[in-house]
N, C-alpha and C. Protein backbone atom coordinates (compact mmCIF):
# COMPACT_ATOMS: atom_id res chain seq x y z
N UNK A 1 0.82 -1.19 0.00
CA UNK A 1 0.00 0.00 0.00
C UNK A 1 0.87 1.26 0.00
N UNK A 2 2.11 1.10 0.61
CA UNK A 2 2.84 2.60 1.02
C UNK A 2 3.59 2.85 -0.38
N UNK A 3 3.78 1.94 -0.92
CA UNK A 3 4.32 1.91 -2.36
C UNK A 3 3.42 2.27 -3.45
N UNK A 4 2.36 1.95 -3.47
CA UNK A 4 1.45 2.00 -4.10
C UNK A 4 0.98 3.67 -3.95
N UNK A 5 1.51 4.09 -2.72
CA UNK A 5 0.65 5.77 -2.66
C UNK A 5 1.70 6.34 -2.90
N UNK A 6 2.95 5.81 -2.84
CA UNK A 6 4.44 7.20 -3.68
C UNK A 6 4.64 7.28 -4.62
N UNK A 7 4.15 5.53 -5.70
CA UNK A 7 4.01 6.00 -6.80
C UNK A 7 3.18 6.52 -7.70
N UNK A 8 1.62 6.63 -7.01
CA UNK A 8 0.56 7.45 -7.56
C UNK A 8 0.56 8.69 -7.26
N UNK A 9 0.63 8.78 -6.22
CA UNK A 9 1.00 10.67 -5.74
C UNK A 9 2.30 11.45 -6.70
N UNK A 10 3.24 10.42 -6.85
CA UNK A 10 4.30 11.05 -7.86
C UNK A 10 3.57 11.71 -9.14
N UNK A 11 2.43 11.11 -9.72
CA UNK A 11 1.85 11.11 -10.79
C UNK A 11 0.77 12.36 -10.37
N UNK A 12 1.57 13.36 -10.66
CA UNK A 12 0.73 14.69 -10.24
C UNK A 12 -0.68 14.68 -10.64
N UNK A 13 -1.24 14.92 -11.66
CA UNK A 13 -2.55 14.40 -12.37
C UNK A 13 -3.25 13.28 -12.06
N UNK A 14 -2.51 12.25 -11.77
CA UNK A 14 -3.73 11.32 -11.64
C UNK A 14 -3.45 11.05 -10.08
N UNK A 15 -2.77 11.11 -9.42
CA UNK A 15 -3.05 11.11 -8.11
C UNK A 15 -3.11 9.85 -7.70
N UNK A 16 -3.78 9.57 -6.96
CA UNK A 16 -4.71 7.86 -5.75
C UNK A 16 -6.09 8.05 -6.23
N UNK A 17 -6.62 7.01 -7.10
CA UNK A 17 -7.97 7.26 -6.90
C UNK A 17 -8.96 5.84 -5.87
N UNK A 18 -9.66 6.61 -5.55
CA UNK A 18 -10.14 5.72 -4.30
C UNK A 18 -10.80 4.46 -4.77
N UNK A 19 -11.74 4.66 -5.52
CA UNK A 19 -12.35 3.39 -6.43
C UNK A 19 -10.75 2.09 -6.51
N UNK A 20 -9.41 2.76 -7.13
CA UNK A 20 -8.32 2.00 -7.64
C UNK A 20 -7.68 1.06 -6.62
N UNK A 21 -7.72 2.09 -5.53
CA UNK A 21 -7.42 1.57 -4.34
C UNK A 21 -7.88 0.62 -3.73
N UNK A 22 -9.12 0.96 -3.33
CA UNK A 22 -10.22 -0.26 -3.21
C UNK A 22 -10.10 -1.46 -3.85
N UNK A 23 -10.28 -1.29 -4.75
CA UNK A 23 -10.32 -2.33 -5.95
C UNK A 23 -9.19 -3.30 -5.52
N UNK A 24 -8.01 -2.71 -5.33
CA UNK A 24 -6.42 -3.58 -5.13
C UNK A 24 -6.51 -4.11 -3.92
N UNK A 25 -6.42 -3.51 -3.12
CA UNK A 25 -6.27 -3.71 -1.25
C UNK A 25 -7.87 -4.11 -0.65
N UNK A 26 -8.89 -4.24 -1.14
CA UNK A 26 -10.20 -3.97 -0.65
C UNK A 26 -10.33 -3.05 0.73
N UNK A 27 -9.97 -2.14 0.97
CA UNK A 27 -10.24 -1.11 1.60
C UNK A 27 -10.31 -0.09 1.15
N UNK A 28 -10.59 1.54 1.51
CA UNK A 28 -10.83 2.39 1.11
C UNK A 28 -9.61 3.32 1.72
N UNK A 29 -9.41 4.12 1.21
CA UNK A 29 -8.05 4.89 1.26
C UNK A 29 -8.40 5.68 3.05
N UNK A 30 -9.41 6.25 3.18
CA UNK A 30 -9.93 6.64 4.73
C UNK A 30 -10.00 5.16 5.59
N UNK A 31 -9.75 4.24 5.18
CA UNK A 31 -9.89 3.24 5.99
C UNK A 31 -8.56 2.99 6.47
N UNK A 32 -8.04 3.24 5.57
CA UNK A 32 -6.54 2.97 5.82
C UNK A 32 -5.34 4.25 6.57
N UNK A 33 -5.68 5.47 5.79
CA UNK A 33 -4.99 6.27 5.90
C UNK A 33 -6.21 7.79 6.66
N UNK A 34 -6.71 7.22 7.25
CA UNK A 34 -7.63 8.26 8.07
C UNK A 34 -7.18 9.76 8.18
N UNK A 35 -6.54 9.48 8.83
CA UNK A 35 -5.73 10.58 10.17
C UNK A 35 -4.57 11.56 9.39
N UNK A 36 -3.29 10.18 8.52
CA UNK A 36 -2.77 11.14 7.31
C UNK A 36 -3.67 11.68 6.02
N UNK A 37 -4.79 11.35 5.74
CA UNK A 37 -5.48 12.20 4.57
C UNK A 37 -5.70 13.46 5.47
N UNK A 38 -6.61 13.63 6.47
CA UNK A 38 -7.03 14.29 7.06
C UNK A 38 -5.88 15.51 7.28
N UNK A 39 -4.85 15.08 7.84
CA UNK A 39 -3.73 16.16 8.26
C UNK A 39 -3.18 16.51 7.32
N UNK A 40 -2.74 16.40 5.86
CA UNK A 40 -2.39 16.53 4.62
C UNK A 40 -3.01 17.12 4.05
N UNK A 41 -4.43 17.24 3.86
CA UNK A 41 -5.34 18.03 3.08
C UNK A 41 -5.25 19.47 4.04
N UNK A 42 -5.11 19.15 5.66
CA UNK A 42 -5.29 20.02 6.50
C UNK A 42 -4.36 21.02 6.16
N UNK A 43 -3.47 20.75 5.64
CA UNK A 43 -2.04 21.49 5.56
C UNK A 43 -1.87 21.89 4.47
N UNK A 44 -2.71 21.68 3.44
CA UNK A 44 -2.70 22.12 2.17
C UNK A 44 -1.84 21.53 0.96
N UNK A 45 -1.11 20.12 1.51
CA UNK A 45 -0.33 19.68 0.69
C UNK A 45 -1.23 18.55 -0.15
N UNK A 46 -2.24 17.88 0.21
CA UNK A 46 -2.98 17.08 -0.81
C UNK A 46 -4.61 17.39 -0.70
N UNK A 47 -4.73 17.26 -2.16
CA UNK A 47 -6.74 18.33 -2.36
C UNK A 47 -6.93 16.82 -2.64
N UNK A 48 -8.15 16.85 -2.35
CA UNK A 48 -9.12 15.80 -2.55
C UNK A 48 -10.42 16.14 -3.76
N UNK A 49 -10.48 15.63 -5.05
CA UNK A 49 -11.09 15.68 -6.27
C UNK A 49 -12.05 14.87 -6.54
N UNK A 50 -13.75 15.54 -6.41
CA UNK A 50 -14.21 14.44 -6.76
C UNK A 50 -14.93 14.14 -7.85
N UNK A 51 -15.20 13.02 -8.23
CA UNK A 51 -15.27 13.19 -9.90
C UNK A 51 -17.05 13.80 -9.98
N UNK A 52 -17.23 14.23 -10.59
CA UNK A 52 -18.79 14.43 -11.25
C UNK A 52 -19.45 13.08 -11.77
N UNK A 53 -18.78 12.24 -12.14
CA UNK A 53 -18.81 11.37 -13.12
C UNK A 53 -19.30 10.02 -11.76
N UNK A 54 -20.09 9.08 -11.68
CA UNK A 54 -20.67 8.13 -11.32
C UNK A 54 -19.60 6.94 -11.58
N UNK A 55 -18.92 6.63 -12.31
CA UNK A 55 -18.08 5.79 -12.48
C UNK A 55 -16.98 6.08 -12.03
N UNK A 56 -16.42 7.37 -11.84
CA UNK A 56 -15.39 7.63 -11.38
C UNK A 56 -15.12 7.74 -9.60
N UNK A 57 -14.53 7.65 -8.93
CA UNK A 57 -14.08 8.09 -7.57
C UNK A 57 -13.26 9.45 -7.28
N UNK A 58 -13.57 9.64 -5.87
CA UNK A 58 -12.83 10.76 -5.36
C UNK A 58 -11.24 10.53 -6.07
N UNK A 59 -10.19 11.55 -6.29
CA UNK A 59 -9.40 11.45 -6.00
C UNK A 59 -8.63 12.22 -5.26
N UNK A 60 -7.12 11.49 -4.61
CA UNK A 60 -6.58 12.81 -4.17
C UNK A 60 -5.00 12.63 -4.72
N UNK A 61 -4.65 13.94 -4.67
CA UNK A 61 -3.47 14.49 -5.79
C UNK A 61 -2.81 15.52 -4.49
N UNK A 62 -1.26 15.38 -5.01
CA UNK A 62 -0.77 16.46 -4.89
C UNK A 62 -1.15 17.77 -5.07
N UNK A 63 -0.48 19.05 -3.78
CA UNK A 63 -1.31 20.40 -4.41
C UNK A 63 0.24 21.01 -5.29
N UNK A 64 0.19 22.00 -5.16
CA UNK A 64 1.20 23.09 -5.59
C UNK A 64 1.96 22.76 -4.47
N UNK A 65 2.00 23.17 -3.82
CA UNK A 65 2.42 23.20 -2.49
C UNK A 65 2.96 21.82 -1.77
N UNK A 66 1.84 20.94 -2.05
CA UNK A 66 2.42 19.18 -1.77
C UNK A 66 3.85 18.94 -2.77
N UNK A 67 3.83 19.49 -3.92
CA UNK A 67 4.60 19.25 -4.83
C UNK A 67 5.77 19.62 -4.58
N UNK A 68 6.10 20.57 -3.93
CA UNK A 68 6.98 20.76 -3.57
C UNK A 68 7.42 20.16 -2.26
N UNK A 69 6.97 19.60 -1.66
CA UNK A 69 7.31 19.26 -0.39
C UNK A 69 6.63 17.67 -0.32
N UNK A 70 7.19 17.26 -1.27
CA UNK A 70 6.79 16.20 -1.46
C UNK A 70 7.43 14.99 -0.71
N UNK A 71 8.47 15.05 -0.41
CA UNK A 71 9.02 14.07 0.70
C UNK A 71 8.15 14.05 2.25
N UNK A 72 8.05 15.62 2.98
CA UNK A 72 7.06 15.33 3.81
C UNK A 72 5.53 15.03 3.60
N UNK A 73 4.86 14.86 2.50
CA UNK A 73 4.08 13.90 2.03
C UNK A 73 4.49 12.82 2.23
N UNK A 74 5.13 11.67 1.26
CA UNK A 74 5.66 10.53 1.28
C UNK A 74 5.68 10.27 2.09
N UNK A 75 6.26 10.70 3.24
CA UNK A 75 6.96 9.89 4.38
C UNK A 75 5.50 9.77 5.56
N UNK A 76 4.60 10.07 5.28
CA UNK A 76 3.39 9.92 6.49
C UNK A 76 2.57 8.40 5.35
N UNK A 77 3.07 8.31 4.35
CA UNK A 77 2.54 7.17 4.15
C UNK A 77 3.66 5.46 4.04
N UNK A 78 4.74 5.98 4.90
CA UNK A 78 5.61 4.93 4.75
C UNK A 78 5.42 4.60 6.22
């Protein structure tokens, strides 16, 4: 899983999408990572996107700001 979120988060645009996640691990990314989504979005380093689209899932992505500081990202999911 911790691998799985450094190399999707690397991927500025497409991010973690929650549906993908699920799908792999059968859990949901808040199931797993509660407390770090929560404090990350809090801080302005990862936005949470959600699709319009019925087939699609939330995602969450790097911000401007995550992007740059992207190691203290990473490292709350290792």
């Amino acid at each position: 899983m911790s691998e799985y979120m450094l190399n999707n988060l690397r991927l500025t645009n497409a991010g973690v999408a929650e549906s993908d996640f699920r799908l792999r691990f059968g859990s949901g990314l808040l199931d797993v990572y509660p407390k770090e989504l929560e404090e990350l979005i809090g801080n302005g380093l990862l936005e949470k996107k959600t699709s319009e689209s019925k087939i699609d899932s939330d995602v969450y992505r790097l911000t401007k700001r995550g992007r740059l500081l992207g190691n203290q990202v990473f490292i709350r999911f290792v």
